[in-house]
Protein backbone atom coordinates (compact mmCIF):
# COMPACT_ATOMS: atom_id res chain seq x y z
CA UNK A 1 0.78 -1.70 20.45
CA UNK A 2 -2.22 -3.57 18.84
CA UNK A 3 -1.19 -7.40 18.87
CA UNK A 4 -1.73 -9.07 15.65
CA UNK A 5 -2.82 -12.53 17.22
CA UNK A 6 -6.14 -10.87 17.96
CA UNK A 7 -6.41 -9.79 13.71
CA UNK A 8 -8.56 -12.35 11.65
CA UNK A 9 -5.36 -12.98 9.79
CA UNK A 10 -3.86 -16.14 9.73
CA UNK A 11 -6.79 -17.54 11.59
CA UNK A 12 -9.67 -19.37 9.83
CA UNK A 13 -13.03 -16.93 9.81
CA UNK A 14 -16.60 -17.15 8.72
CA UNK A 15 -18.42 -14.32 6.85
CA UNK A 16 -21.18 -12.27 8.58
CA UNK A 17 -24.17 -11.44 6.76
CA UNK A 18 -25.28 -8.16 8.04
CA UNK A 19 -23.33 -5.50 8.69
CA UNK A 20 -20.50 -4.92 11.46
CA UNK A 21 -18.58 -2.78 11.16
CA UNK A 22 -16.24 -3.88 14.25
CA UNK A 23 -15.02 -6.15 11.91
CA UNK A 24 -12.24 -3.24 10.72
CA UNK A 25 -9.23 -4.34 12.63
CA UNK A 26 -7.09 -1.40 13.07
CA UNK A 27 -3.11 -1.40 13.78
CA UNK A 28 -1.15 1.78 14.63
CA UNK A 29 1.53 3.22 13.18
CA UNK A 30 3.46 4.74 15.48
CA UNK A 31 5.32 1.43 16.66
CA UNK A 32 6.43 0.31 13.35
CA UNK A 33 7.51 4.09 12.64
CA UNK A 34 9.59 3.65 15.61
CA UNK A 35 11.01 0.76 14.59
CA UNK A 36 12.57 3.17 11.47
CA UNK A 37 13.75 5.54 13.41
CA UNK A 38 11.33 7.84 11.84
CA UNK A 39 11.82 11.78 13.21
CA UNK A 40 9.03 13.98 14.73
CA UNK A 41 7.50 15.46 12.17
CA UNK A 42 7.63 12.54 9.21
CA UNK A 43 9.85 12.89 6.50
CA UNK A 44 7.15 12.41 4.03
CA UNK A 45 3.66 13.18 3.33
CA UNK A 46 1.34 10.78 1.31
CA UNK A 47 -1.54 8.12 0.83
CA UNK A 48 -2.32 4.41 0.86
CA UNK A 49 -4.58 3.86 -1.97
CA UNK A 50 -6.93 0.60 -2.31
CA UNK A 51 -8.11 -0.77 -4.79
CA UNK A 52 -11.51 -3.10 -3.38
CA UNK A 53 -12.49 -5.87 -6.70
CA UNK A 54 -15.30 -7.80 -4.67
CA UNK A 55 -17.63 -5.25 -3.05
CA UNK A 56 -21.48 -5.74 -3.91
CA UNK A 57 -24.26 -4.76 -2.05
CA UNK A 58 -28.30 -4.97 -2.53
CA UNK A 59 -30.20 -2.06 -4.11
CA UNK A 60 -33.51 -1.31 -2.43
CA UNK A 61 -35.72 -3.38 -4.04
CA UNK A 62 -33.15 -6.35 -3.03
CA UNK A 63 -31.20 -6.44 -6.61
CA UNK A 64 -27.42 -7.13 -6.20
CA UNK A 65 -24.90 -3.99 -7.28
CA UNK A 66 -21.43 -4.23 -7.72
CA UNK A 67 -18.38 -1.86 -8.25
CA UNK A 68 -14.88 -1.80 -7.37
CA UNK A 69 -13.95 0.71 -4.42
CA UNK A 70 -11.02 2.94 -4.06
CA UNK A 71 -9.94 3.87 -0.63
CA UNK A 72 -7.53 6.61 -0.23
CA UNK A 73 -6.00 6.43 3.28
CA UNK A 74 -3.75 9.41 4.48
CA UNK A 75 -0.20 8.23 5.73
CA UNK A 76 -0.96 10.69 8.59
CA UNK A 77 -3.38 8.44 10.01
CA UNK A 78 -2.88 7.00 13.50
CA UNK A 79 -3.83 3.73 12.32
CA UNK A 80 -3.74 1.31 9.16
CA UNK A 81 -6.46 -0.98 8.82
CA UNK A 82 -5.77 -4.84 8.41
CA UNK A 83 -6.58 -6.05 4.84
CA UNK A 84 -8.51 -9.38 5.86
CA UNK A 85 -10.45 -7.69 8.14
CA UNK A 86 -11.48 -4.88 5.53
CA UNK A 87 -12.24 -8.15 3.20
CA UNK A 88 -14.49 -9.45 5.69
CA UNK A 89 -16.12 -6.08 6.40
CA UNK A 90 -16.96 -5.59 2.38
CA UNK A 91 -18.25 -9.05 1.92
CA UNK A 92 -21.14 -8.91 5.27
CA UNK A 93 -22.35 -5.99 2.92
CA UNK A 94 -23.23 -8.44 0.54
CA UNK A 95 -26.72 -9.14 1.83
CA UNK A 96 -27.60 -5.33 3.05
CA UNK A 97 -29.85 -3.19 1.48
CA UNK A 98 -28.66 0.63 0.84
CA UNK A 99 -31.09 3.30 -0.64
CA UNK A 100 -28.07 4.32 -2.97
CA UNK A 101 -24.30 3.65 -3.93
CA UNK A 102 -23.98 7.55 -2.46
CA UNK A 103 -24.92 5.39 0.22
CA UNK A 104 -22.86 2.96 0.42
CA UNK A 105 -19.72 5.10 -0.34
CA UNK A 106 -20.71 7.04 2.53
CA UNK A 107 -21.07 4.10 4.57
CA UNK A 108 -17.35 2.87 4.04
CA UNK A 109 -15.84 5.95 4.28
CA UNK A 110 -17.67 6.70 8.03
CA UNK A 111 -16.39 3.20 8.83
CA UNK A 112 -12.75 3.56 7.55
CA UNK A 113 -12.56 7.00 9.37
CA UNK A 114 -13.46 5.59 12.85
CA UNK A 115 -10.80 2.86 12.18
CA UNK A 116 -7.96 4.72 10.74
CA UNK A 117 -8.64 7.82 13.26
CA UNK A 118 -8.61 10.14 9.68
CA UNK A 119 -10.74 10.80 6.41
CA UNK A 120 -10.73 8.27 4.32
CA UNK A 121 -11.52 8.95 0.24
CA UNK A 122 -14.16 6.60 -0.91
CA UNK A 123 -14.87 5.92 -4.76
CA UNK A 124 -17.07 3.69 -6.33
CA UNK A 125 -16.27 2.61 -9.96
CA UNK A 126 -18.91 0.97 -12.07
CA UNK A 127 -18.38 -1.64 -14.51
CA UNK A 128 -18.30 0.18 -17.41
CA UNK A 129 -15.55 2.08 -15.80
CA UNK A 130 -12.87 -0.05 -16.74
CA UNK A 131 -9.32 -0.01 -14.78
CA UNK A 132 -6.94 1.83 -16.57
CA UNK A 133 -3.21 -0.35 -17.17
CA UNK A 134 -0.40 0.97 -16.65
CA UNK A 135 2.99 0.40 -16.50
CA UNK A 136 5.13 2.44 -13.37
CA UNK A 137 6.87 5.54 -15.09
CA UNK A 138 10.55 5.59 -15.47
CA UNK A 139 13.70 3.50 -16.39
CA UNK A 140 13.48 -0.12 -15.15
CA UNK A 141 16.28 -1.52 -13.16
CA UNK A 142 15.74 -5.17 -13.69
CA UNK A 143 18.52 -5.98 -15.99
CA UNK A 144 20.85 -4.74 -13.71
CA UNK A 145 23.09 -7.51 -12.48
CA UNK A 146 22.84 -8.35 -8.47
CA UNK A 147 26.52 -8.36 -6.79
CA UNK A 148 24.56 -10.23 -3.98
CA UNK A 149 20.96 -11.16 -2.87
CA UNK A 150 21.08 -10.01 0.94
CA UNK A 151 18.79 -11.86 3.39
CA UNK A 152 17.52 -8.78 5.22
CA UNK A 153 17.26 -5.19 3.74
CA UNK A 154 21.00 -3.16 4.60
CA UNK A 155 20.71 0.54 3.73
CA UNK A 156 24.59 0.43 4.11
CA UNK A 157 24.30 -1.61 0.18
CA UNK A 158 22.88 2.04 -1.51
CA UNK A 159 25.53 4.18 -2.81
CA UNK A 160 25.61 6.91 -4.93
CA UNK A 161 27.90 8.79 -7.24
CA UNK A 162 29.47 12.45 -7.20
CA UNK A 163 27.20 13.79 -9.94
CA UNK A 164 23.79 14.59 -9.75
CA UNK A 165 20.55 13.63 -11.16
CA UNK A 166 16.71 13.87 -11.39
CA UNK A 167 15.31 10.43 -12.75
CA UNK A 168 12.39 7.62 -11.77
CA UNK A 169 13.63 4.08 -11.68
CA UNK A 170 11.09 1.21 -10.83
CA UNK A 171 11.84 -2.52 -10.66
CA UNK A 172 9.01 -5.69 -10.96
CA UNK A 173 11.16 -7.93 -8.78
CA UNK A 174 9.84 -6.92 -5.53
CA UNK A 175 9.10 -9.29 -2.53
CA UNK A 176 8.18 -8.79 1.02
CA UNK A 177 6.16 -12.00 3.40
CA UNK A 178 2.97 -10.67 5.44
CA UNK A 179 4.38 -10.55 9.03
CA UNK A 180 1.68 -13.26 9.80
CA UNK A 181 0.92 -15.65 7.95
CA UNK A 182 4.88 -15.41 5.95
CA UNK A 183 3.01 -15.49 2.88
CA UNK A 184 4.63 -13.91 -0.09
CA UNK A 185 3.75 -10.29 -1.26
CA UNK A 186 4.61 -8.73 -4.48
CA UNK A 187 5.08 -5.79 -6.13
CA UNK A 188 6.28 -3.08 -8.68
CA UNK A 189 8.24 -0.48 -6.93
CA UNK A 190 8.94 3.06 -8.27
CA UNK A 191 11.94 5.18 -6.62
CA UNK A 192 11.63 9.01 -7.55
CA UNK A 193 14.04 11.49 -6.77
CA UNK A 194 16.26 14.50 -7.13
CA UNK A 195 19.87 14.58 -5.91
CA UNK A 196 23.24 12.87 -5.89
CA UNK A 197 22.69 9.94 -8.53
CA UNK A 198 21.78 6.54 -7.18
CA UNK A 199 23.93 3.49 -8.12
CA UNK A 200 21.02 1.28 -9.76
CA UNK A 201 22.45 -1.99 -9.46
CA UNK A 202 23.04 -1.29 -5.68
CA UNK A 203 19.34 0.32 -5.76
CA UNK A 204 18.30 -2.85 -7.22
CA UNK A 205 20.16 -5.06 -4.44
CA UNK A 206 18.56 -3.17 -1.60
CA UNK A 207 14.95 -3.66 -2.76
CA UNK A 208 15.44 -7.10 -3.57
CA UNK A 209 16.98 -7.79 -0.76
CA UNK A 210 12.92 -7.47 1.10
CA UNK A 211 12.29 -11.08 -0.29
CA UNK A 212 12.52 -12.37 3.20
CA UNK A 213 11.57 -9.14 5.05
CA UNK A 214 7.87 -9.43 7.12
CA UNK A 215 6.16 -6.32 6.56
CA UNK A 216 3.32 -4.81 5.66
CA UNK A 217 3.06 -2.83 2.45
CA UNK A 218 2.95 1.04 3.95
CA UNK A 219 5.44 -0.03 5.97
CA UNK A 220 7.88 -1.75 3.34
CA UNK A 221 7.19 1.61 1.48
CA UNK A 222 8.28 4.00 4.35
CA UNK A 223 11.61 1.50 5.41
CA UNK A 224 12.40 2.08 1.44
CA UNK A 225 12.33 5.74 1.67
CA UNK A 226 13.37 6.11 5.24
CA UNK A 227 17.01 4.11 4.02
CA UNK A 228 17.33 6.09 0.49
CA UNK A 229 16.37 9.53 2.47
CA UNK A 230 18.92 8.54 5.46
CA UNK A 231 21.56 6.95 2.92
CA UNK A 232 21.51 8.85 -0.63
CA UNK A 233 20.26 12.01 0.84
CA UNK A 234 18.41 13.02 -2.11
CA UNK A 235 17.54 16.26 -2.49
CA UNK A 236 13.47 15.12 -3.26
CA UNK A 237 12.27 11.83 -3.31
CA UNK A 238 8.71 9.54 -4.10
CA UNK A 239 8.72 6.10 -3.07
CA UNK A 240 5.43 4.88 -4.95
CA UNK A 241 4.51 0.34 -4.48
CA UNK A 242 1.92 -1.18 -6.49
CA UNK A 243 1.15 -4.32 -4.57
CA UNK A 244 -0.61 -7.23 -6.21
CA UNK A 245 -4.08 -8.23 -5.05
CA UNK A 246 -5.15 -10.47 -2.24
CA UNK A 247 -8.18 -11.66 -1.21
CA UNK A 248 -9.44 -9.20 -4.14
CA UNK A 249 -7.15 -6.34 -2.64
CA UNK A 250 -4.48 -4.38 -3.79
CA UNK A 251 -2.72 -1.67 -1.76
CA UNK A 252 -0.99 0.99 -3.36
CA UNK A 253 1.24 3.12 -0.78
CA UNK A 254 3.06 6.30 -1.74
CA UNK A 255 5.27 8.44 0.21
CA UNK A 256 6.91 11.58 -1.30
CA UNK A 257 9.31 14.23 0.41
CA UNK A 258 7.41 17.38 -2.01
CA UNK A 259 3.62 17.99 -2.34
CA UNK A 260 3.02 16.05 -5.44
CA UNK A 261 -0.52 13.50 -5.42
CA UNK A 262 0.60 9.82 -6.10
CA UNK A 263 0.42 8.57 -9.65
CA UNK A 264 -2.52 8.01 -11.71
CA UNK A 265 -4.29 5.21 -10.21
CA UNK A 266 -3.85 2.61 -12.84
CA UNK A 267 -3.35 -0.85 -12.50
CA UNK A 268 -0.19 -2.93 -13.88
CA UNK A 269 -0.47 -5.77 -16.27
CA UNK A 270 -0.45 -8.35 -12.65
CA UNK A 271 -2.42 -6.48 -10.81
């Protein structure tokens, strides 16, 4: 199991100016999955999307370019790739020349690959391609009132009712710590699915109830839907986390039982 302690988070850093890129710092899945309980094959299919605010590069004549990059990273990768380290990676581009942004797309994406042991989706958007906003689909669950805030996640708090039903709820209270440095996370979760009908304020208790959890974000996302899969035993379901930014970052994981893509990649009014 990769150990964290050798990751440039948490520890203080200084940025390169040429390109390395051995500064990716990849972490398998596999153990965390484990850690679930997770079944051979996955539950889910789905994709960890990126969203990159601070990448620039030089043209080459030497004039600086910008653009915000989208990664799409496939949740059957071996390996996730720590979000510092990607940070660091992005900014020693800074002061490289590439012929083209085809270029530097191409660049990334080899990179990525070698890291996350899969293909990784590289987009470029320009300035004048401004981020679409976006609020998560669905009926939000944040009126609901809590019974309890729990100090760890319990799957045994979900419950669910005799009839059936086929609805998206999302909630804007989310809260997980980085398993590092215990800093906070947050996010707007979205739970899709098809089956016996979930009690929302117990739904609501359970995700809340991460405000103490360490995790990373995909694997916040996949504990959500490996507990509602295990303990509501939907018929279909989409767990879908927009994570605010960090260090110019957001990650965007989605995990769905069916074929579906993830939502339109739009950002929410905090991200």
């Amino acid at each position: 199991m990769t150990d964290l302690r050798d990751s440039p988070l948490g520890h203080a850093t200084t940025w390169a100016e040429g390109y390395d890129a051995s500064l990716l710092f990849p972490v398998e899945r596999a153990p965390l999955r484990e850690q679930l309980g997770l079944p051979a094959p996955l539950p889910f299919r789905g994709v960890d999307v990126w969203n990159c605010y601070e990448l620039s590069w030089l043209d080459a004549g030497g004039k600086p370019e910008i653009a915000i990059a989208t990664f799409e990273v496939p949740a059957d990768s071996p390996r996730i790739v720590e979000s510092k380290s990607v940070k660091l990676y992005l900014t020693a581009l800074n002061l490289v020349r590439f012929a083209s942004r085809d270029d530097v797309a191409t660049t990334i994406g080899r990179d990525l690959a070698a890291a996350t042991g899969a293909a990784v989706a590289v987009g470029l958007r320009l300035p004048e391609a401004a981020p679409v906003l976006a609020e998560l689909a669905g009926e939000p669950l944040d009126a609901e009132t809590l019974a309890a805030i729990d100090p760890a996640p319990d799957p045994l708090v979900l419950g669910t009712a005799d009839e059936s039903a086929s609805e998206k709820l999302f909630t804007r209270l989310f809260r997980s710590v980085c398993p590092v440095t215990g800093q906070p996370d947050y996010a707007s979760v979205q739970v899709s699915y098809r089956g016996p009908r979930i009690d929302r304020a117990r739904l609501l208790r359970y995700l809340v109830s991460f405000r103490r959890h360490p995790g990373f974000h995909e694997h916040c996302v996949e504990r959500i839907f490996a507990d509602v899969w295990t303990r509501c035993r939907p018929e279909a379901l989409a767990v879908y986390a927009r994570f605010t930014r960090r260090g110019g970052i957001d990650i965007n994981p989605f995990r769905t039982s069916g074929s579906e893509p993830p939502p339109a990649n739009a950002r929410t009014w905090r991200q």
